[in-house]
Protein backbone atom coordinates (compact mmCIF):
# COMPACT_ATOMS: atom_id res chain seq x y z
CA UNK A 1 177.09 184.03 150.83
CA UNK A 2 176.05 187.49 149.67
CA UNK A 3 179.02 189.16 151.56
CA UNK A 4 181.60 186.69 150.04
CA UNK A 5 180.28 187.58 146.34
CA UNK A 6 180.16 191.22 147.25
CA UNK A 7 183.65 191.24 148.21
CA UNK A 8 184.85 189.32 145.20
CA UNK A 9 182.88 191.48 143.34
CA UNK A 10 184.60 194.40 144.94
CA UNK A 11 188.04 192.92 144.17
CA UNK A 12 187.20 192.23 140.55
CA UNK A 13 186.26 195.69 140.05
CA UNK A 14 188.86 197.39 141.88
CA UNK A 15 191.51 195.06 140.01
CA UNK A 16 190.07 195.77 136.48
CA UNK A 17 190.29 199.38 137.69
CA UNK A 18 193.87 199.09 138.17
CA UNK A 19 194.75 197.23 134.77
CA UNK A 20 192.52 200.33 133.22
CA UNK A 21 195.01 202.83 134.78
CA UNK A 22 198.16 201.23 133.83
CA UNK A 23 196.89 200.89 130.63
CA UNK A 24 196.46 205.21 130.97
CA UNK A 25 199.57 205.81 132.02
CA UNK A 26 201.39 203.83 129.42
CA UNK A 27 199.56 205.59 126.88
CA UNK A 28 200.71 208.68 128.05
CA UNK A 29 204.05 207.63 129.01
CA UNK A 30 205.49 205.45 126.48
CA UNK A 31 206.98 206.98 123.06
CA UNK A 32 206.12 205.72 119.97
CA UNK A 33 202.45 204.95 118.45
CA UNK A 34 203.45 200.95 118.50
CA UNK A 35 204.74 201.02 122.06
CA UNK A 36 201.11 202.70 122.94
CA UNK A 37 198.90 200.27 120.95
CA UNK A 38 200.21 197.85 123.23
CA UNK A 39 199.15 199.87 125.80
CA UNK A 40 195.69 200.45 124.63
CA UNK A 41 194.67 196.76 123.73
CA UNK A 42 195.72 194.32 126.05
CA UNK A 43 195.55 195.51 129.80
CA UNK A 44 192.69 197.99 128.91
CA UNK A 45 190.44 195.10 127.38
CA UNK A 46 191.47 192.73 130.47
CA UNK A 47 190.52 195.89 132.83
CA UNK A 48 187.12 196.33 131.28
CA UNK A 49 186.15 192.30 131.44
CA UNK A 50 187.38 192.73 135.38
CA UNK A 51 184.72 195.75 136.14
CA UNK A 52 182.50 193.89 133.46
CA UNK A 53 182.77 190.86 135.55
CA UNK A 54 182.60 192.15 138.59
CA UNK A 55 179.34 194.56 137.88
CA UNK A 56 177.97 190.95 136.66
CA UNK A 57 178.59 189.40 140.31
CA UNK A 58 177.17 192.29 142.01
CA UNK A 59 174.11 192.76 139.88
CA UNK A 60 173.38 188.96 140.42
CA UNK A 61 169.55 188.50 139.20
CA UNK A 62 169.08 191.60 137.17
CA UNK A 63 168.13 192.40 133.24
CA UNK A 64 170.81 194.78 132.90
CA UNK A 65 173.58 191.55 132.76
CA UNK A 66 172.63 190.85 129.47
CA UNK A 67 173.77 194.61 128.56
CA UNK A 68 177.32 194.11 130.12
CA UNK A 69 177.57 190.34 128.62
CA UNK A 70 177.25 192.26 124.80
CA UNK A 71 179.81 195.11 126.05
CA UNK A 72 182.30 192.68 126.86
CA UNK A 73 181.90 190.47 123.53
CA UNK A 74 181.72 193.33 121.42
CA UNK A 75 184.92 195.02 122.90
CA UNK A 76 186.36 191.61 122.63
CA UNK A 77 185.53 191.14 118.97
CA UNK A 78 186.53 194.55 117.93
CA UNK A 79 190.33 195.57 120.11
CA UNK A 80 192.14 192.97 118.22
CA UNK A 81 190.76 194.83 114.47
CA UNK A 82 191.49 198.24 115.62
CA UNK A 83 194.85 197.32 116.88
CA UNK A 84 195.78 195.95 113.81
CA UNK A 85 194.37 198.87 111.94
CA UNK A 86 196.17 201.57 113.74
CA UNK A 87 199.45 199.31 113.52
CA UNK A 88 199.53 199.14 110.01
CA UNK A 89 198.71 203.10 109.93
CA UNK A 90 201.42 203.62 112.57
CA UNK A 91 203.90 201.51 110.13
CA UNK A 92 202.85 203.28 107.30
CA UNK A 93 203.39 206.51 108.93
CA UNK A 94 207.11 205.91 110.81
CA UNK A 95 208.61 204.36 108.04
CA UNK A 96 211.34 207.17 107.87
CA UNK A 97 212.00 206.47 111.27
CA UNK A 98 214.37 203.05 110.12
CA UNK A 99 215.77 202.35 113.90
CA UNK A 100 212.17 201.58 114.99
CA UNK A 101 211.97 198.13 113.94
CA UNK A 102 214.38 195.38 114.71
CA UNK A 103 213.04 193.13 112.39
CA UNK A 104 211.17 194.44 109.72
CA UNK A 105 208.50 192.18 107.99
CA UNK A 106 206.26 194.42 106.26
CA UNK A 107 208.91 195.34 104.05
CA UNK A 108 209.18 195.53 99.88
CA UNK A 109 212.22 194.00 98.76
């Protein structure tokens, strides 16, 4: 039984791994500061509850759990705020750029 949760553990953390360097590369890679928000919200938060998740698993029995339970709810409580926060900067900031936005919401008529 210990090998199979090892292994899943392993999986989980190598997975969340992966999701955390996608998320890298398309915050290096993509153009524009809304195209990289979406970048460095969703799969980076997913990532870090994988390896959260996974450390969890492996650490079976320990105090320390506790520790990555509160990482993972506070990162969860707080990416969706400061994605909307550097959003509305980014809009604020590229609002001579008028191609940007197909549809345009946030604007004063």
């Amino acid at each position: 039984m210990n090998t199979v949760l090892d292994v899943v553990a392993a999986v989980l953390i190598l997975l969340g791994s992966l999701l955390a360097l996608t998320a890298a590369i398309g915050i290096v890679r993509f153009a524009d500061t809304l195209s990289r928000m979406h970048a460095a919200t969703k799969p980076q938060v997913v990532g870090l509850v994988l390896v959260l998740i996974g450390a969890v698993i492996r650490l079976r029995g320990s105090v320390d759990i506790w520790m990555l339970i509160l990482v993972g709810l506070f990162t969860l409580l707080t990416a969706p705020v400061i994605a909307h926060m550097v959003g509305r900067v980014a809009y604020r900031e590229q609002r001579g750029q008028d191609g940007l936005l197909m549809i345009n919401e946030l604007d004063e008529d």
